[in-house]
C-alpha atoms as a PDB file:
ATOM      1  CA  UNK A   1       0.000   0.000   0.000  1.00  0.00           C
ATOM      2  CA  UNK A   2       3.159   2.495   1.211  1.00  0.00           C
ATOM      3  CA  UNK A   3       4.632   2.039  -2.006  1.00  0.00           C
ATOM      4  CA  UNK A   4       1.005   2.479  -4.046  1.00  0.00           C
ATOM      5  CA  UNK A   5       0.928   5.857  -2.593  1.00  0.00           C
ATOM      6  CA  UNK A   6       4.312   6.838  -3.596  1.00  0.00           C
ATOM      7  CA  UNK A   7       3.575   5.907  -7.063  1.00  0.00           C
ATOM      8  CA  UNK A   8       0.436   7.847  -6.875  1.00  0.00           C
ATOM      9  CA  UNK A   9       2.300  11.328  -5.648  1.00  0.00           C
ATOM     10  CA  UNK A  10       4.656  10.882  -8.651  1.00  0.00           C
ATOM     11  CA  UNK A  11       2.226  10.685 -11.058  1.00  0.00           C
ATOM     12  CA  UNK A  12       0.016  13.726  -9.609  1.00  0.00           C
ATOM     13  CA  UNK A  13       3.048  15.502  -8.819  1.00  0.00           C
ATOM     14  CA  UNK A  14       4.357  15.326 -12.768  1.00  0.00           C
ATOM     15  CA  UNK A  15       0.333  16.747 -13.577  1.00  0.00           C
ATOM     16  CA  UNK A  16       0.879  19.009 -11.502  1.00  0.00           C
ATOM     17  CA  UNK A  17       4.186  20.384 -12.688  1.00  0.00           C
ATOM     18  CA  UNK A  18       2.537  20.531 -16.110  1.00  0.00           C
ATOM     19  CA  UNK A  19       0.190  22.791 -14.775  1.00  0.00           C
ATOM     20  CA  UNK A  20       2.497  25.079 -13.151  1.00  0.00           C
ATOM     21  CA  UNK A  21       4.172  25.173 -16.589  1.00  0.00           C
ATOM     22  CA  UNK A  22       0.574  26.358 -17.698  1.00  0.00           C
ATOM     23  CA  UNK A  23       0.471  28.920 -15.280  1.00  0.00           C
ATOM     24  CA  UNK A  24       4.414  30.234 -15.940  1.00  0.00           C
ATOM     25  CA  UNK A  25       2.986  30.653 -19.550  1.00  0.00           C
ATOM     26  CA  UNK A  26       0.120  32.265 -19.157  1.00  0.00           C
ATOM     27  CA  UNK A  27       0.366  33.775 -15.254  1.00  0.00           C
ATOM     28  CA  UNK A  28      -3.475  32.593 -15.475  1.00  0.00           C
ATOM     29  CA  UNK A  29      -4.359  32.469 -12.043  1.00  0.00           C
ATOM     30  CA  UNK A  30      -7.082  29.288 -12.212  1.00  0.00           C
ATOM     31  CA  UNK A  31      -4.151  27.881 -13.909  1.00  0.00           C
ATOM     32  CA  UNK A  32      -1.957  28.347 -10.701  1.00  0.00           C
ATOM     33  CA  UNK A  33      -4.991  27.514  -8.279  1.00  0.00           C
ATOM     34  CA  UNK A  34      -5.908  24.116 -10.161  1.00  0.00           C
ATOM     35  CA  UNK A  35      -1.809  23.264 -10.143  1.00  0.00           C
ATOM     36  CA  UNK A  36      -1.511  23.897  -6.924  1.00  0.00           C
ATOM     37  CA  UNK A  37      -4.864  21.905  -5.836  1.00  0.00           C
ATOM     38  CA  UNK A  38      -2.974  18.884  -7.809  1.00  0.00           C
ATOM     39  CA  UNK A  39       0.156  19.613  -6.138  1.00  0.00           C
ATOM     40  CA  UNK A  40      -1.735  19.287  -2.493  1.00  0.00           C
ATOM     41  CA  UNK A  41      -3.694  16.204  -3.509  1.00  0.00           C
ATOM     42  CA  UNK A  42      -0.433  14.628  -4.561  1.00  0.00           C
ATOM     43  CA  UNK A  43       1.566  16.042  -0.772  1.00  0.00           C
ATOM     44  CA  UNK A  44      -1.259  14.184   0.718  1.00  0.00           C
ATOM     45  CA  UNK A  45      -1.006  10.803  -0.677  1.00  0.00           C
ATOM     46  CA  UNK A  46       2.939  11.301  -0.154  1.00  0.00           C
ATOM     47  CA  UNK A  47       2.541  12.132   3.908  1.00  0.00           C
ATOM     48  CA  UNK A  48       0.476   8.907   3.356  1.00  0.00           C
ATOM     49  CA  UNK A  49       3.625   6.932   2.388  1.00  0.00           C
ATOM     50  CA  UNK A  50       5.650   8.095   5.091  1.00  0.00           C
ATOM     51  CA  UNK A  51       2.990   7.429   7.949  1.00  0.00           C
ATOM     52  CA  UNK A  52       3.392   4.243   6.705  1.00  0.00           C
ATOM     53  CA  UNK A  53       7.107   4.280   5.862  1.00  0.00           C
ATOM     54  CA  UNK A  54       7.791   6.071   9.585  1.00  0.00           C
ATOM     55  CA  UNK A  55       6.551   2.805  11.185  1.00  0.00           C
ATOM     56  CA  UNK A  56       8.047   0.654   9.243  1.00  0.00           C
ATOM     57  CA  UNK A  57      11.402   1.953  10.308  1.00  0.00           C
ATOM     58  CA  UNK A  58      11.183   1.930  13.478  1.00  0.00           C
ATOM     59  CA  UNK A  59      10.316  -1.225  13.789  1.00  0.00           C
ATOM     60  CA  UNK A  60      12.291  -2.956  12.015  1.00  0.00           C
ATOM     61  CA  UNK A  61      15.120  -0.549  12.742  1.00  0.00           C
ATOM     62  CA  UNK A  62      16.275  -0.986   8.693  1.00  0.00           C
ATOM     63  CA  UNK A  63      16.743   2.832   6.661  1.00  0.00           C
ATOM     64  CA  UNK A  64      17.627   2.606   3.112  1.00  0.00           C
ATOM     65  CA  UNK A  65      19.574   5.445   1.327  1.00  0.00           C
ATOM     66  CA  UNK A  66      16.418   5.524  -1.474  1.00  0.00           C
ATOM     67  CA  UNK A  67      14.048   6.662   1.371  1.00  0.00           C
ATOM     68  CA  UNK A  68      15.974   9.589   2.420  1.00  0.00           C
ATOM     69  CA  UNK A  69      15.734  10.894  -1.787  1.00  0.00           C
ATOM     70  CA  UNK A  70      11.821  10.329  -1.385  1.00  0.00           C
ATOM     71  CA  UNK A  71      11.949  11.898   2.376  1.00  0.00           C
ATOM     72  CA  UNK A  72      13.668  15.113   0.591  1.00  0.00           C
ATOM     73  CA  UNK A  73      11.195  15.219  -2.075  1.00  0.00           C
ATOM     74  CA  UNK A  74       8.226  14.873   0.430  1.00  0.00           C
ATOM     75  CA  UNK A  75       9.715  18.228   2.164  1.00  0.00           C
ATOM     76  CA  UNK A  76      10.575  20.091  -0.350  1.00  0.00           C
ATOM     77  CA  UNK A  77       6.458  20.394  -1.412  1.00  0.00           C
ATOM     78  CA  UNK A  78       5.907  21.016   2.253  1.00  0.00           C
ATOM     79  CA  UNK A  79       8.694  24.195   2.281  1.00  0.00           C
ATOM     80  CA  UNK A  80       6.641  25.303  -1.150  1.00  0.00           C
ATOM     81  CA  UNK A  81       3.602  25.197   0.873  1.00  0.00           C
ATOM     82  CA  UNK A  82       4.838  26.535   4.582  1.00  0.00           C
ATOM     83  CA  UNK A  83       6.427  29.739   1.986  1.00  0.00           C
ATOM     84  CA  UNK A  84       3.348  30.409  -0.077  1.00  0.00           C
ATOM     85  CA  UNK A  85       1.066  30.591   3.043  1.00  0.00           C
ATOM     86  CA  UNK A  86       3.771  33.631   4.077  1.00  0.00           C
ATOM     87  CA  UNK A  87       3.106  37.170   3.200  1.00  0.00           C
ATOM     88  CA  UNK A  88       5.787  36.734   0.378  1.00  0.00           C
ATOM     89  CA  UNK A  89       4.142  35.163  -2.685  1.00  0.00           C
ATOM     90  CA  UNK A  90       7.029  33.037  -5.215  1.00  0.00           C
ATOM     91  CA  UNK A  91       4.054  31.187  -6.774  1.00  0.00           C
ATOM     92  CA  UNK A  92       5.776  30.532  -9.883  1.00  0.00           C
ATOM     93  CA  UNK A  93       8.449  28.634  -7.799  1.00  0.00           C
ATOM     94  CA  UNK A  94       5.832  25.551  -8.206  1.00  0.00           C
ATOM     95  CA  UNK A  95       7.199  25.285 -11.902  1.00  0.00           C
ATOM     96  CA  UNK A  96      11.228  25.540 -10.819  1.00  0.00           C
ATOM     97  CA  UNK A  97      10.792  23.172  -7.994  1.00  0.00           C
ATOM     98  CA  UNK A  98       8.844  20.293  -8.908  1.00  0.00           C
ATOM     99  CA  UNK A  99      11.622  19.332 -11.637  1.00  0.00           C
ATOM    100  CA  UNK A 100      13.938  18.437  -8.177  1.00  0.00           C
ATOM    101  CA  UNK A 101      11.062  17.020  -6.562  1.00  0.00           C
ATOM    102  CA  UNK A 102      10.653  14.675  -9.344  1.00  0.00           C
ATOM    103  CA  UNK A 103      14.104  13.726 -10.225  1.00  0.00           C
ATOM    104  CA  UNK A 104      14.174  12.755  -6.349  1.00  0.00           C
ATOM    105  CA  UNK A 105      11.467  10.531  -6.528  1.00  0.00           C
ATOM    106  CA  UNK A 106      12.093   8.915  -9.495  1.00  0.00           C
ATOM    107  CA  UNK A 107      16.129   8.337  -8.242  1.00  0.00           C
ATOM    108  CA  UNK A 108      14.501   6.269  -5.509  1.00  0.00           C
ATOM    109  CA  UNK A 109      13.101   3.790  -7.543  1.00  0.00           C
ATOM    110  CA  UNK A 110      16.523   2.813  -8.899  1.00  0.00           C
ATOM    111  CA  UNK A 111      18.178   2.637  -5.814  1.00  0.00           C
ATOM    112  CA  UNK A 112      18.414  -0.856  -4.312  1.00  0.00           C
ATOM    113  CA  UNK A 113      16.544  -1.627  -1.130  1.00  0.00           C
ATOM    114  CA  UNK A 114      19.488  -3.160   0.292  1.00  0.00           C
ATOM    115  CA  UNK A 115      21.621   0.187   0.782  1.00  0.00           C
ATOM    116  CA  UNK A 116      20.651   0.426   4.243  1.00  0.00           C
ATOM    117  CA  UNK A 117      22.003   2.719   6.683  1.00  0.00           C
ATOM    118  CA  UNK A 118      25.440   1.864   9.252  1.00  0.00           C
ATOM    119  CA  UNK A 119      23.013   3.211  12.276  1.00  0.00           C
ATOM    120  CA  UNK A 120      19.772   1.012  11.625  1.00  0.00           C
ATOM    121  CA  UNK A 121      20.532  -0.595  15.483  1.00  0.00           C
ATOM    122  CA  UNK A 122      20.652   2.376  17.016  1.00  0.00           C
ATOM    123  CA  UNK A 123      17.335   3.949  15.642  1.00  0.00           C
ATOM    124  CA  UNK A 124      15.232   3.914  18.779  1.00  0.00           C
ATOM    125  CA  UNK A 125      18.189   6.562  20.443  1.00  0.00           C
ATOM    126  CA  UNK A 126      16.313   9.434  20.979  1.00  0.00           C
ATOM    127  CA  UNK A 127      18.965  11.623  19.301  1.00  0.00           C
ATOM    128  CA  UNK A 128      19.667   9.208  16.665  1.00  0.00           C
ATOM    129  CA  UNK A 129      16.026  10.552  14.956  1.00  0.00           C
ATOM    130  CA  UNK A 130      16.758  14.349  15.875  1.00  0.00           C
ATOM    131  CA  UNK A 131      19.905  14.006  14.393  1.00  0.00           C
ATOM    132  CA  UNK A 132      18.537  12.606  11.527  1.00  0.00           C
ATOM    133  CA  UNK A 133      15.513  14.792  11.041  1.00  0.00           C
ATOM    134  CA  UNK A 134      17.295  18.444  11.842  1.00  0.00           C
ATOM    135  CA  UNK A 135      19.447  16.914   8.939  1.00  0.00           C
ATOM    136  CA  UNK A 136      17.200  16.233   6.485  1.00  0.00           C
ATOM    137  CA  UNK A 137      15.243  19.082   7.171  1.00  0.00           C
ATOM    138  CA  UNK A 138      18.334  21.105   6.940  1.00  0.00           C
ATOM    139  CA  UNK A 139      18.477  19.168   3.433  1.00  0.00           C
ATOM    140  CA  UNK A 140      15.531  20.532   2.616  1.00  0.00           C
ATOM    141  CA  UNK A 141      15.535  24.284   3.423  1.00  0.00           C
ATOM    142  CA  UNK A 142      18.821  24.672   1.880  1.00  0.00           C
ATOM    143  CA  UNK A 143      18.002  22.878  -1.611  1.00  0.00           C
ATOM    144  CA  UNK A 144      14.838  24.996  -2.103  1.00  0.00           C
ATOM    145  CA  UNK A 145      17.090  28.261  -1.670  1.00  0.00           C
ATOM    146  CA  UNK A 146      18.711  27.182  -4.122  1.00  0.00           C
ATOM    147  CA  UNK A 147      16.099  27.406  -6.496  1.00  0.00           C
ATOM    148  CA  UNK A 148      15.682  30.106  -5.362  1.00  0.00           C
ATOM    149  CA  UNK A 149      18.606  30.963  -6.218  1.00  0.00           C
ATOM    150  CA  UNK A 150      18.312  29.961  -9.187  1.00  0.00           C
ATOM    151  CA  UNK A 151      15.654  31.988 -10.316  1.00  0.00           C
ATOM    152  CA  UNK A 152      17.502  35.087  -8.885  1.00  0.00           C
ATOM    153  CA  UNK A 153      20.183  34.392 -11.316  1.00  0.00           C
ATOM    154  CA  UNK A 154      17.999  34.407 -13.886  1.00  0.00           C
ATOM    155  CA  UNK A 155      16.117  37.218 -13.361  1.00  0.00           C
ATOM    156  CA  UNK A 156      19.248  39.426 -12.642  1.00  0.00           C
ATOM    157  CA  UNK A 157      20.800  38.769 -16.052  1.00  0.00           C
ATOM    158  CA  UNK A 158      17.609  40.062 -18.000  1.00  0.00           C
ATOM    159  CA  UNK A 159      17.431  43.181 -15.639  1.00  0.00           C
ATOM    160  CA  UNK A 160      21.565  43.379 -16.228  1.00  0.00           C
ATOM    161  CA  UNK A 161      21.228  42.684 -20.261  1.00  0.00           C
ATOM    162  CA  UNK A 162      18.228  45.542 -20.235  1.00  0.00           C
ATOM    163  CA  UNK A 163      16.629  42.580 -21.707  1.00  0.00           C
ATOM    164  CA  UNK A 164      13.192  42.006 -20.096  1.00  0.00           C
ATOM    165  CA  UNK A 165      11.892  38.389 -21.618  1.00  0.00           C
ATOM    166  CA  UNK A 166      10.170  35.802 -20.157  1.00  0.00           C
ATOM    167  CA  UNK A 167      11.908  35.671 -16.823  1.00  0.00           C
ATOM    168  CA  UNK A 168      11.091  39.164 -16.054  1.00  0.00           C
ATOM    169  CA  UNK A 169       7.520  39.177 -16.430  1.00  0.00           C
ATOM    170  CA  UNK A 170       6.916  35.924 -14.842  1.00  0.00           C
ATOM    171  CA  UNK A 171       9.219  35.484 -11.968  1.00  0.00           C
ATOM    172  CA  UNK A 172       8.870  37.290  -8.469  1.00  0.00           C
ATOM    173  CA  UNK A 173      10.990  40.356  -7.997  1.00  0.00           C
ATOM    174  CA  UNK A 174      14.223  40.062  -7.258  1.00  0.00           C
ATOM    175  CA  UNK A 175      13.885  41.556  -3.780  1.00  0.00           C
ATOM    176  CA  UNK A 176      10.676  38.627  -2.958  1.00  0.00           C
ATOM    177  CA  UNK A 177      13.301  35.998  -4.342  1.00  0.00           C
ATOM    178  CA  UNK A 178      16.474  37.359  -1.927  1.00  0.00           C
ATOM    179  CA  UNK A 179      14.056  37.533   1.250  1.00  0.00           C
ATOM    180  CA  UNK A 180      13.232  34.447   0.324  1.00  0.00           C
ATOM    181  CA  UNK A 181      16.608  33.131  -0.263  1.00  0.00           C
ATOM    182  CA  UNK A 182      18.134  34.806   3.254  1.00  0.00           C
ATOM    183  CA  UNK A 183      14.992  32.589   5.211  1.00  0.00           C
ATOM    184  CA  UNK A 184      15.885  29.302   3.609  1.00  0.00           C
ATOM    185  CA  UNK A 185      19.787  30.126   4.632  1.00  0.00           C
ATOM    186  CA  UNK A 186      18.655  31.185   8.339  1.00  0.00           C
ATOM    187  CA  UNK A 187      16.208  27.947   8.704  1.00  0.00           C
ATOM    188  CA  UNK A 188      18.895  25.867   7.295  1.00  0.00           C
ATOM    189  CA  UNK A 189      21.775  26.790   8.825  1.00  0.00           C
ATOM    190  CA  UNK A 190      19.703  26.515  12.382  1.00  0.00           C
ATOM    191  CA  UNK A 191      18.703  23.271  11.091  1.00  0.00           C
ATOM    192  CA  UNK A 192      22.488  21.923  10.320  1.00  0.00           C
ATOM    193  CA  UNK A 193      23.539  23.472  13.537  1.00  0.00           C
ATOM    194  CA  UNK A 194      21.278  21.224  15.360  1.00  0.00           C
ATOM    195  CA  UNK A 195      21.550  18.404  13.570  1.00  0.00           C
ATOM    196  CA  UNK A 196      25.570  18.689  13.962  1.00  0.00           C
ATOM    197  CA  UNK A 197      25.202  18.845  17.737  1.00  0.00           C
ATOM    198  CA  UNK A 198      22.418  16.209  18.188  1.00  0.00           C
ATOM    199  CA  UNK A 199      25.124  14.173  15.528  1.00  0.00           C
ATOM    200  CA  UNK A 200      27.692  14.309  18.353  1.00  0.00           C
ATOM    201  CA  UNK A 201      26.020  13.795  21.696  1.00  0.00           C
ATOM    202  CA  UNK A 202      24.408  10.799  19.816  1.00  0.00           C
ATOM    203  CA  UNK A 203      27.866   9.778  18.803  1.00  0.00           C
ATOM    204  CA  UNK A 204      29.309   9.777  22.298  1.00  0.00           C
ATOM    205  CA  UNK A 205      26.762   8.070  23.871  1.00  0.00           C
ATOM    206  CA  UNK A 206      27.004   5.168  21.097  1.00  0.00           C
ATOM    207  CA  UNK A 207      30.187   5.082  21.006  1.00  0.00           C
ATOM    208  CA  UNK A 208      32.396   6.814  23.046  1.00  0.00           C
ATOM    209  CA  UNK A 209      33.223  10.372  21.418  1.00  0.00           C
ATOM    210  CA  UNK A 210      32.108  13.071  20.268  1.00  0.00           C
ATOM    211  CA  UNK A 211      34.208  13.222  16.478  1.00  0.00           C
ATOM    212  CA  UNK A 212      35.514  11.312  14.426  1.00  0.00           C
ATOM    213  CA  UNK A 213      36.774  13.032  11.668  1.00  0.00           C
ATOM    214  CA  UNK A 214      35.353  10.376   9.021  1.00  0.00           C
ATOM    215  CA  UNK A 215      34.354  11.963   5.374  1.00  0.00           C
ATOM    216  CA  UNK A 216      30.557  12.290   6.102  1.00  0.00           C
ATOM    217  CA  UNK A 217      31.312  14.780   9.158  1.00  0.00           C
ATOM    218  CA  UNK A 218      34.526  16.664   8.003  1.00  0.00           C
ATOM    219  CA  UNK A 219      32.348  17.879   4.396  1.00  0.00           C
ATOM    220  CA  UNK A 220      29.250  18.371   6.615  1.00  0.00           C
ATOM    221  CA  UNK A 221      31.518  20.682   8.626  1.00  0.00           C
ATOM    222  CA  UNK A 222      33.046  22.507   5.270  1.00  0.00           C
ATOM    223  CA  UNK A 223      29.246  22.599   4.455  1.00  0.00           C
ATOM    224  CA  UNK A 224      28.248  24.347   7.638  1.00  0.00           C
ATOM    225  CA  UNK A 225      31.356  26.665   7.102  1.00  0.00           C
ATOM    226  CA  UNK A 226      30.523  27.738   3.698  1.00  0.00           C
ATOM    227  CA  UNK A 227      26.467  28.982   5.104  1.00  0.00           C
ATOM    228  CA  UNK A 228      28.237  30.240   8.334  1.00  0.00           C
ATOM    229  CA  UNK A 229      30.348  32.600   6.190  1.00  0.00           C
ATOM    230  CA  UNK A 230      27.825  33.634   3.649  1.00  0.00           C
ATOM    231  CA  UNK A 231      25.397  34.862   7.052  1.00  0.00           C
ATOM    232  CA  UNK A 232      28.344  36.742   8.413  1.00  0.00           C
ATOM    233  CA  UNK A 233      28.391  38.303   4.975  1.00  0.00           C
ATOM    234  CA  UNK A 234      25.421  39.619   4.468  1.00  0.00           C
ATOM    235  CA  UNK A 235      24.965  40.579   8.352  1.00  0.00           C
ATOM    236  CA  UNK A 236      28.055  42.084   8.965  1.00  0.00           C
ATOM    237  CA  UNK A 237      29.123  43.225   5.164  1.00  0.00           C
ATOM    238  CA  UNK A 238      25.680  43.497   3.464  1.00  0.00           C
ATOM    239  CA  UNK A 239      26.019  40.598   1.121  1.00  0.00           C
ATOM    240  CA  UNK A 240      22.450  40.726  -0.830  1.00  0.00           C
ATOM    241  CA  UNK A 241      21.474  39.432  -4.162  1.00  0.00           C
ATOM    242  CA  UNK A 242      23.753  37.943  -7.119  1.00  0.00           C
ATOM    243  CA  UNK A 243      27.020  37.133  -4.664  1.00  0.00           C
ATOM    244  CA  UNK A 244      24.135  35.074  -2.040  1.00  0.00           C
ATOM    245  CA  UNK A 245      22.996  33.638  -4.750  1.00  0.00           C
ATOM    246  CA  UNK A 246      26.504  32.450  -6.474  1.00  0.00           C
ATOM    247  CA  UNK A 247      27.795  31.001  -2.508  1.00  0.00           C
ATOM    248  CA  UNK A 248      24.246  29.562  -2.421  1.00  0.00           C
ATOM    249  CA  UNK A 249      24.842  27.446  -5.606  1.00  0.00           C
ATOM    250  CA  UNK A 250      28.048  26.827  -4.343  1.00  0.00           C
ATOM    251  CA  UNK A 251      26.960  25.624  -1.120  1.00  0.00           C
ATOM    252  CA  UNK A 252      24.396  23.289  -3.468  1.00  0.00           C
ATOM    253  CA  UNK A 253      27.750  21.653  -5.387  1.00  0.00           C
ATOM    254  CA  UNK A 254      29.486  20.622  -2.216  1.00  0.00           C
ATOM    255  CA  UNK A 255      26.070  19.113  -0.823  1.00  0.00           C
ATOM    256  CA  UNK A 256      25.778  17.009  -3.964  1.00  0.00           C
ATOM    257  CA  UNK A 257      29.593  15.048  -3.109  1.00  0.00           C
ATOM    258  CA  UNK A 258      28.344  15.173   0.471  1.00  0.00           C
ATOM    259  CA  UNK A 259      24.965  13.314  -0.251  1.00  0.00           C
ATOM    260  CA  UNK A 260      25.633  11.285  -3.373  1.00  0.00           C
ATOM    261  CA  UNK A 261      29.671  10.862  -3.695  1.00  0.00           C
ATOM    262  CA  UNK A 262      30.236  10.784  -0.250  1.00  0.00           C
ATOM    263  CA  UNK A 263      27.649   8.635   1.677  1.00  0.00           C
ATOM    264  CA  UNK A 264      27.891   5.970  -1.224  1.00  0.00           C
ATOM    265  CA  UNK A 265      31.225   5.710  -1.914  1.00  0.00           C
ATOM    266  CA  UNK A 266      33.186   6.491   1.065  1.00  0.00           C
ATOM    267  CA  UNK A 267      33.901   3.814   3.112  1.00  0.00           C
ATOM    268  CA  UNK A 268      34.048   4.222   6.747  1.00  0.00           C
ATOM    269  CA  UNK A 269      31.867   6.024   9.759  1.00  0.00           C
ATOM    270  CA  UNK A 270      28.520   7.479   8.895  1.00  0.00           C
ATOM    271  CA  UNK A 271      28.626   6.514   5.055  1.00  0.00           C
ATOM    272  CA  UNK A 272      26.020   3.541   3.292  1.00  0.00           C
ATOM    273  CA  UNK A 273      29.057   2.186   1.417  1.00  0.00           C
ATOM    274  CA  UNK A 274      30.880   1.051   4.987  1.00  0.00           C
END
């Protein structure tokens, strides 16, 4: 049934993307209400899949690697949603967005169930899930700045090339996109933060110490460097728009070799290829 309803969100999920490509077309706004209609239908068969999923890991204390690329996809609709329920309106982030979404969920289907995670024992730890979930929610926040990003990019150059085409007219100004941006690096970073410390108490009571320098936790630490230094930027120096938006794309290439190269192929600590 769990795996029916993941199915299910794919397909409504790819409808709905068509329809936000509707709505980027024609900035029709039934077009955007009946996308984003789809795109909630589709969220709520997904949460359905991890109710189901959620108990099924922790009892049988087993976490494959493909469930953490569906987990991410799952969260990424619900930051869309949390965000478009703010006073700061990015609808046409819908069409940007659900491209990720769906390359995550259809990268789980080719991953082997039997990539399962080095920590499946140790599960039921009370920090073990807080670590885990600050993480992934970390994941989560970060990734959709950097569509945002993204779409900052592109909307700069047309304003830079006095050339106003089809990004100009359709996507949200550039100051909407940079608030926008600056939460997602906030709510991340906090996220990370937490997730690093909950990492290490968990760590010490499992095993005995706090650090252990293995590949997953020195690039998670370069990681948390590289947001750490692009807040005290635009706090302390006033870093705003295109430069933001360059260290938040980055930030985005050093999470890929943290969350693909490294947890698959390192061998060692806190990888799935140990």
């Amino acid at each position: 049934m769990a795996d029916f309803f993941s199915f299910l969100s794919l397909f409504i999920y790819l409808i709905s993307w068509i329809g936000f490509g509707f709505y980027f077309k024609s900035l029709k706004k039934e077009a955007l209400r009946y996308a984003q209609l789809v795109l909630l239908t589709g969220f709520c068969f997904h949460t359905l899949f991890w109710v189901f999923k959620i108990y099924q890991i922790f009892t049988t204390s087993l976490l494959s690697f493909k469930f953490l690329l569906n987990f991410l996809s799952w969260e990424l609709v619900l930051i869309y949603f949390l965000f478009i329920l703010s006073p700061i309106k990015i609808y046409t982030t819908g069409f940007f967005l659900l491209p990720l979404v769906l390359i995550f969920l259809i990268l789980s289907y080719f991953f082997p169930q039997e990539i399962f995670s080095p920590f499946s024992p140790y599960f039921k730890s009370l920090w073990f899930p807080l670590h885990a979930f600050t993480g992934l929610f970390s994941h989560g926040f970060l990734l959709f700045g950097v569509i945002i990003s993204l779409m900052y990019v592109l909307q700069e150059r047309e304003i830079k090339k006095k050339h106003l085409g089809v990004f100009f007219r359709k996507l949200p100004p550039l100051e909407y996109l940079d608030r926008v941006a600056e939460k997602c690096l906030y709510l991340g970073f906090i996220f990370l933060s937490f997730a690093i410390i909950s990492g290490a108490i968990w760590s010490e009571i499992a095993f005995g110490n706090y650090w252990r320098w293995s590949p997953k936790e020195v690039i998670t630490l370069i990681l948390w460097l590289i947001y750490a230094v692009l807040i005290h930027q635009r706090v302390l120096i006033g870093w705003r728009g295109k430069k933001a938006a360059y260290m938040f794309l980055f930030g985005f290439s050093v999470w890929l070799i943290s969350f693909f190269v490294i947890n698959l192929f390192a061998k060692g600590f806190h990888t799935y290829g140990s």
